[in-house]
Protein backbone atom coordinates (compact mmCIF):
# COMPACT_ATOMS: atom_id res chain seq x y z
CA UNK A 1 25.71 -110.91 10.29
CA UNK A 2 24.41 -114.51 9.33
CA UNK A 3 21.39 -115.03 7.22
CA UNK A 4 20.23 -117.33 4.32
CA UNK A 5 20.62 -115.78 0.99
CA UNK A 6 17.43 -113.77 -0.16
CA UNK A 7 16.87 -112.86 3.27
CA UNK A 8 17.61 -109.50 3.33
CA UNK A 9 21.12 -109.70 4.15
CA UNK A 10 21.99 -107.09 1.31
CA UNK A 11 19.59 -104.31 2.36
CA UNK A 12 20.62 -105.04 6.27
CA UNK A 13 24.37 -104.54 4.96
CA UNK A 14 23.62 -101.02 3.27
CA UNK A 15 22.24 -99.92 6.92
CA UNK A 16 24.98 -101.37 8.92
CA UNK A 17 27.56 -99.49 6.34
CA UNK A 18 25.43 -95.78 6.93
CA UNK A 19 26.85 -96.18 10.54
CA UNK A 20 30.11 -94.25 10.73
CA UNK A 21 31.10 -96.86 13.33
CA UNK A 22 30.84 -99.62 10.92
CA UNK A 23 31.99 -100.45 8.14
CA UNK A 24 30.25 -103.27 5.81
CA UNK A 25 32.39 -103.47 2.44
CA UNK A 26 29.94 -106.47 0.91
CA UNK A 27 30.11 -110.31 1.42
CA UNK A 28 32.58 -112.06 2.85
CA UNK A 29 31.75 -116.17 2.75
CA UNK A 30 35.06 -116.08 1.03
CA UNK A 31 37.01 -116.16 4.39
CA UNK A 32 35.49 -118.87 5.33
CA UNK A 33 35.02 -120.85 2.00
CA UNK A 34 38.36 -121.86 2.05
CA UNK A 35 39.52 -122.45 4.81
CA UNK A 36 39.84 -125.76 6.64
CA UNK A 37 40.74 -126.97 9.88
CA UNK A 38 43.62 -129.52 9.59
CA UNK A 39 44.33 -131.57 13.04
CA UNK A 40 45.06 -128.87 15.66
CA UNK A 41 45.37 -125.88 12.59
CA UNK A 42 43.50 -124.18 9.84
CA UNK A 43 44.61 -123.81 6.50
CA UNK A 44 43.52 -122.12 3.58
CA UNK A 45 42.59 -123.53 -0.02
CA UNK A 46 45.18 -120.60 -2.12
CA UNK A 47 43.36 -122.06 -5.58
CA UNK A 48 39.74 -122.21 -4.23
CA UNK A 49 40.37 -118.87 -2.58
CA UNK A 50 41.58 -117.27 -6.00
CA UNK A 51 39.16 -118.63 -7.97
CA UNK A 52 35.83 -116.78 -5.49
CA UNK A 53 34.78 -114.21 -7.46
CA UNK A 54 33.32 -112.27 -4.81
CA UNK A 55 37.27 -112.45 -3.31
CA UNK A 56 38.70 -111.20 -6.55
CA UNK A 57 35.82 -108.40 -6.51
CA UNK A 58 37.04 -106.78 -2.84
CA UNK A 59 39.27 -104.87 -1.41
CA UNK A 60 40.47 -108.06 0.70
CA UNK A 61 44.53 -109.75 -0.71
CA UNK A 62 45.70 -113.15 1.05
CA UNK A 63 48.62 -112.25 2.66
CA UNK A 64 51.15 -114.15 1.31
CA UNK A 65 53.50 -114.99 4.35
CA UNK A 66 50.82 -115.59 6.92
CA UNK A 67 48.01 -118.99 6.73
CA UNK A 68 45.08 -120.42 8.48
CA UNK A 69 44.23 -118.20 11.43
CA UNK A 70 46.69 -115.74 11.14
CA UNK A 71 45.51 -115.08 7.49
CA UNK A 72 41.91 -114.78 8.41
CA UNK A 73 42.58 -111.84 11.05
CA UNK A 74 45.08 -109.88 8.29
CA UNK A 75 42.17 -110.16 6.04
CA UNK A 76 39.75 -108.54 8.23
CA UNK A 77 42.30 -106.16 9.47
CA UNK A 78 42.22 -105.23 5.77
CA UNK A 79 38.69 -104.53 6.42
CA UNK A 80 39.02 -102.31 8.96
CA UNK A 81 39.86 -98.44 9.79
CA UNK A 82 40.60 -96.66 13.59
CA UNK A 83 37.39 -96.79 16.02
CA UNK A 84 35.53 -98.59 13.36
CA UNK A 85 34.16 -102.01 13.79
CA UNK A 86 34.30 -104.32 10.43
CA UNK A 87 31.15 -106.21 9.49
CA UNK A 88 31.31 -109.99 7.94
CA UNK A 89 28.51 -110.94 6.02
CA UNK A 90 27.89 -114.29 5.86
CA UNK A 91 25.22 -116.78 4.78
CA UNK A 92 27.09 -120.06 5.65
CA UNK A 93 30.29 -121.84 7.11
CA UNK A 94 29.10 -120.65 11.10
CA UNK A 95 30.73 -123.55 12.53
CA UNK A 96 33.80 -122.38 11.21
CA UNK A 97 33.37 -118.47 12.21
CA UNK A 98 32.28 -119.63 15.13
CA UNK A 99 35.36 -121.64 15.61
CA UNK A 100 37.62 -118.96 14.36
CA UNK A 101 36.00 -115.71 15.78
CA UNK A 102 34.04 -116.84 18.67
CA UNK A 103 34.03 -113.93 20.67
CA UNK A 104 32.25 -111.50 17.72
CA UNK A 105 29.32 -109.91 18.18
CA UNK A 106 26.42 -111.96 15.64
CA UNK A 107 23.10 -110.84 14.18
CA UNK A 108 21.25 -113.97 13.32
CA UNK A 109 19.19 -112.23 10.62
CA UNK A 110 16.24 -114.70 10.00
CA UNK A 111 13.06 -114.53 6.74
CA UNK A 112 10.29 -116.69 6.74
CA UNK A 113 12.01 -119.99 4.21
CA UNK A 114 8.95 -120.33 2.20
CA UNK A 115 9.45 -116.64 0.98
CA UNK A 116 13.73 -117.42 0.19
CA UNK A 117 12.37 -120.30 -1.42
CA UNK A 118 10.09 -118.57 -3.65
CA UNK A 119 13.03 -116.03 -4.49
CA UNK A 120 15.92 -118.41 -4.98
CA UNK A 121 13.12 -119.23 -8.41
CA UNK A 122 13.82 -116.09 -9.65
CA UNK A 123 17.73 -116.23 -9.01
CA UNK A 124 17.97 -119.18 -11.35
CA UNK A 125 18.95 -121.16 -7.87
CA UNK A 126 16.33 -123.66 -8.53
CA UNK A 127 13.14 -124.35 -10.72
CA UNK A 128 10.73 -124.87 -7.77
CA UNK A 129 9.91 -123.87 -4.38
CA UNK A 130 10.63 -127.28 -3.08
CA UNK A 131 13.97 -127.15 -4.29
CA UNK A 132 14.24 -123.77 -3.77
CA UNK A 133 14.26 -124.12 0.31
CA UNK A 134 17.26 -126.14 -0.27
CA UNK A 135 20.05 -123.15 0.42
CA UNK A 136 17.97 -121.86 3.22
CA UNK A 137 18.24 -125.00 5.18
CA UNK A 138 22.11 -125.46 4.51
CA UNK A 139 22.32 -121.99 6.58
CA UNK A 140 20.07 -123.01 9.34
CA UNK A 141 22.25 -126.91 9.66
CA UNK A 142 25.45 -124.47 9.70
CA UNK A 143 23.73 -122.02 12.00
CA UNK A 144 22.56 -124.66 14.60
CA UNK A 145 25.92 -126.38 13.92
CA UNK A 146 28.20 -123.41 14.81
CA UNK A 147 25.59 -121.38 17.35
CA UNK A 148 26.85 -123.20 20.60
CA UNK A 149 30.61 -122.49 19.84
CA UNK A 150 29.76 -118.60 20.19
CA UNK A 151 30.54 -117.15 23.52
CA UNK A 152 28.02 -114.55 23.40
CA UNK A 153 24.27 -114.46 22.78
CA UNK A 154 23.69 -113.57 19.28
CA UNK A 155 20.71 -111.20 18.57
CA UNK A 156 18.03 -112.81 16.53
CA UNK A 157 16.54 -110.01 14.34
CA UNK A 158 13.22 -111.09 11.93
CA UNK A 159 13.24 -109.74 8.52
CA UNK A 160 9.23 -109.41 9.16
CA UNK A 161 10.19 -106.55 11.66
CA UNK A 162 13.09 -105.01 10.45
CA UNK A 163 11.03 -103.86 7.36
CA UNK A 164 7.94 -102.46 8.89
CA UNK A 165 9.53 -101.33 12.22
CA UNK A 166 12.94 -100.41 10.46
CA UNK A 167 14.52 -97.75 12.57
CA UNK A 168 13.45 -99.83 16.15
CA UNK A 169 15.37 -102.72 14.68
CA UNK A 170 18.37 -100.85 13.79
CA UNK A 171 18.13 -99.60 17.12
CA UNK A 172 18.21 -102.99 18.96
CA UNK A 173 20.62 -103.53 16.76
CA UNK A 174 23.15 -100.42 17.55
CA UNK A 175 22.27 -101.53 21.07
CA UNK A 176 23.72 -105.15 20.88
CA UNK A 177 26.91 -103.52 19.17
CA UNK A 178 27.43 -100.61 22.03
CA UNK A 179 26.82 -98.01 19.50
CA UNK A 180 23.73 -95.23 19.47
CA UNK A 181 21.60 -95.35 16.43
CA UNK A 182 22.21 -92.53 13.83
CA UNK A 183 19.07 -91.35 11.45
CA UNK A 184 21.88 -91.91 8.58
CA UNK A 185 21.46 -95.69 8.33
CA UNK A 186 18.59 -94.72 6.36
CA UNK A 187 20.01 -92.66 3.88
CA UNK A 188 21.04 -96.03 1.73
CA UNK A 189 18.63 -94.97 -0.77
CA UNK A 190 20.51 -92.20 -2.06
CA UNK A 191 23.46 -93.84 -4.53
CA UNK A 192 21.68 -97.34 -4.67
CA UNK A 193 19.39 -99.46 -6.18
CA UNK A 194 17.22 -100.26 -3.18
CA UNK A 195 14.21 -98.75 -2.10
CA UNK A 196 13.01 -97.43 1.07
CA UNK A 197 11.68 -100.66 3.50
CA UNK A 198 8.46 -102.10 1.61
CA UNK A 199 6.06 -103.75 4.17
CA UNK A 200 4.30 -105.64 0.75
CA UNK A 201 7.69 -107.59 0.68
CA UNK A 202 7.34 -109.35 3.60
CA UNK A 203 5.13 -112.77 3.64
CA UNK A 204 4.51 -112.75 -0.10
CA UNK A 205 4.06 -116.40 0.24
CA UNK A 206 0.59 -115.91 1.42
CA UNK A 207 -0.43 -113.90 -1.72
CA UNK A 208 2.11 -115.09 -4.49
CA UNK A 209 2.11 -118.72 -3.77
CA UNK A 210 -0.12 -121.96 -4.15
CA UNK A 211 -1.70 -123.97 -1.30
CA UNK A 212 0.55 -126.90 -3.11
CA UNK A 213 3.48 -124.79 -2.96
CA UNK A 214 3.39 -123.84 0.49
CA UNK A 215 2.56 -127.35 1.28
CA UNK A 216 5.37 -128.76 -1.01
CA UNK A 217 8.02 -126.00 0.90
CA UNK A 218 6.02 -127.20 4.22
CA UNK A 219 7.04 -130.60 3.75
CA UNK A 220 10.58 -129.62 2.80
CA UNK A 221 11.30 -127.98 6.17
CA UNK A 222 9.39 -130.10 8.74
CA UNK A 223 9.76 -129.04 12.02
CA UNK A 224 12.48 -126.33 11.12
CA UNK A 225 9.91 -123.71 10.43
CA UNK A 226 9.14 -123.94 13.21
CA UNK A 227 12.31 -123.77 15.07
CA UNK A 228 12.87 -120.58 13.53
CA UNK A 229 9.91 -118.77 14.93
CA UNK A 230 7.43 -119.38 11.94
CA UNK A 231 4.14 -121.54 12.17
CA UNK A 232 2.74 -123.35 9.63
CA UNK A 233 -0.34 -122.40 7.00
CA UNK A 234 -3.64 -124.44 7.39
CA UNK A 235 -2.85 -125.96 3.82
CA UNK A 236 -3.07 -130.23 3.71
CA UNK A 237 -0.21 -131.76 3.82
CA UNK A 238 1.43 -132.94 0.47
CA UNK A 239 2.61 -136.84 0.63
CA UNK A 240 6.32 -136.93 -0.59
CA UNK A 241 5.70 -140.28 -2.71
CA UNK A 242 8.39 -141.22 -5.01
CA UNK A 243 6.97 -140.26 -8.11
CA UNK A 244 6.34 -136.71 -6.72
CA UNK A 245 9.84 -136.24 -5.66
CA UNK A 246 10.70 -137.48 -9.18
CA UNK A 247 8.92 -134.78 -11.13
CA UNK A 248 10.38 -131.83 -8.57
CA UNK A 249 13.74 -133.48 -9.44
CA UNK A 250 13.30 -133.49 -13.33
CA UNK A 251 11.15 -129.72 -12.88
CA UNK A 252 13.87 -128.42 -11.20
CA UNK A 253 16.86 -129.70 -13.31
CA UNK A 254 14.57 -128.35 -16.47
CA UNK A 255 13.84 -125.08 -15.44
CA UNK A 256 17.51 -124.47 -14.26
CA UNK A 257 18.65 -125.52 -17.43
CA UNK A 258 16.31 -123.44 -19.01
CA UNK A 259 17.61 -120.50 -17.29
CA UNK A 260 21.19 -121.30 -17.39
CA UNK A 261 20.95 -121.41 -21.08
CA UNK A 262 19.40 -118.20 -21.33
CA UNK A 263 21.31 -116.07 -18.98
CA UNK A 264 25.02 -117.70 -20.35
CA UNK A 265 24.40 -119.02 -23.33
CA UNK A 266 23.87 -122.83 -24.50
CA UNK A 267 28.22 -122.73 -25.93
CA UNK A 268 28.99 -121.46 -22.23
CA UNK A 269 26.65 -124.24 -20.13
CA UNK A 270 28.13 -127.10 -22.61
CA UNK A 271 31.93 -125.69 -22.66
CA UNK A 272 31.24 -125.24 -18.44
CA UNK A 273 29.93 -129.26 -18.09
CA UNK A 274 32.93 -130.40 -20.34
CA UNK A 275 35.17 -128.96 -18.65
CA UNK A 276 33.94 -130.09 -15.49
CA UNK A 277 33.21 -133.56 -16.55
CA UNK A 278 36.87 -134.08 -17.74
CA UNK A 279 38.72 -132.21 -15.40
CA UNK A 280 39.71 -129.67 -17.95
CA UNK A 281 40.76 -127.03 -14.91
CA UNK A 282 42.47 -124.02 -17.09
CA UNK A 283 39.19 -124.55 -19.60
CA UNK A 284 36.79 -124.65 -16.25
CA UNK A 285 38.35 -121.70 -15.25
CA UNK A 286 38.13 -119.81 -17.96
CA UNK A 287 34.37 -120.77 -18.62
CA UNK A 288 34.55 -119.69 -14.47
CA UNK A 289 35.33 -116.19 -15.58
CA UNK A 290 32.89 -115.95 -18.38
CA UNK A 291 29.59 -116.35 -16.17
CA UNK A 292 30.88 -114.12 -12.95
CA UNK A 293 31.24 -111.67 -15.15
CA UNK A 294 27.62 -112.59 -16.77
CA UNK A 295 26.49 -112.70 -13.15
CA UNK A 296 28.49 -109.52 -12.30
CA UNK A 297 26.01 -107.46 -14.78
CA UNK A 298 23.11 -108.66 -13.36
CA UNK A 299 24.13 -108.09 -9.71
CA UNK A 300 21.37 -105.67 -7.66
């Protein structure tokens, strides 16, 4: 499953794991993070791997006598159980797991980028909505860099219809897989945090947003909105001049700061830029530890 964070991917994941055909343990970018291709081989970063906090969170080790390729299919065999089919969830890197696993089945899980942008605010990701679009349109570059590489047609699937139309989606989506949709890949509401599908939480934009906002994301994303099966608002335009990309560069430093500070704490943001200024790796790693384990408590 490929998606831009804030996108849904999360929620999709809890359905995919009700299926006792699949099995969805949480996010892997960390298989693909690391790894590099070197001439005719791939090889994996052992330091950048270790250091992945979502990697030291799962059930996945690095086997030690194995590298590049081989290590990547141990991993997922790690991730897998007799007639069940293991899930990746991924929100970047496609051109590699394209590369590496082009033959897998892909759900190209898509949300409308002015409503990711808007949420990325809230996950401290970036102090505006201009700014905010910017993790949204890494995914769709990696996306429309590693698309052509896969040897099957992926199945596009629209975060506007999986919420209203929930069990039809999962249903095209059991049908791309070979599988028959089962009434438990609902049930993820019972031992979790997340609610039952909320039509209100799809095109917020239009209600929670400015017309300068929408314009400012507008502009961001040109004529990849509407790539991606969105159209634009009837808003005017907003001329990127240079001052106005000035103050969304000092706005969104600020309020990222701002949030930084209050989430960590001002000793762990200054320790965290000294030790990354100077190359201080056992301090930057230790600093490292300190905020995943901040972020860890505030996880969903």
């Amino acid at each position: 499953v490929f998606g831009a964070l804030r996108s849904g991917t999360t929620l999709l994941r809890l359905m995919l794991d009700g299926h006792p055909g699949l099995h969805c343990p949480g996010e892997t970018d960390f298989l693909f993070d690391a790894i590099t291709r070197q001439g005719d081989r791939w090889a994996y970063d052992r330091d950048a791997l270790e250091a992945n906090r979502i990697y030291r969170a799962s059930i996945v080790n690095y086997p030690d006598d194995l590298d590049g390729a081989e290590a990547l299919h141990a991993m997922i065999d790690q991730i897998r159980a007799p007639g069940v089919m293991p899930v990746l969830m991924l929100h970047r890197g496609m051109e590699r797991a394209a590369a590496l696993l082009p033959n897998a089945h892909v759900i190209h899980l898509r949300r409308d980028p002015r409503d990711v942008a808007r949420s990325s605010i809230g996950m401290g990701w970036a102090g505006n909505v201009y700014y905010g679009a910017s993790h949204w349109l890494e995914t769709a570059s990696s996306w429309n860099k590693g698309a052509p590489k896969l040897a099957s047609e992926p199945l596009d699937v629209f975060y506007e219809e999986l919420i209203p139309d929930t069990e039809g989606q999962l249903r095209k989506i059991c049908t791309h897989l070979g599988l028959d949709y089962v009434p438990g890949m609902l049930g993820y509401t019972e031992g979790t945090t997340y609610e039952a599908p909320d039509p209100s939480l799809t095109y917020q934009w239009k209600r929670k947003q400015s017309p300068r906002e929408v314009a400012l994301v507008e502009a961001r994303l040109g004529q990849m909105l509407v790539d991606y099966g969105y159209e634009r608002s009837d808003h005017p335009a907003v001329a990127l001049t240079a001052p106005v990309k000035i103050g969304l560069k000092l706005e969104d430093w600020t309020r990222r700061q701002k949030f930084r500070i209050k989430r960590f704490g001002l000793g762990t943001v200054i320790q965290e830029k000294i030790a990354r200024r100077l190359g201080l790796k056992g301090m930057q790693a230790s600093v490292q530890l300190r905020i995943d384990e901040i972020t860890a408590q505030h996880l969903k």
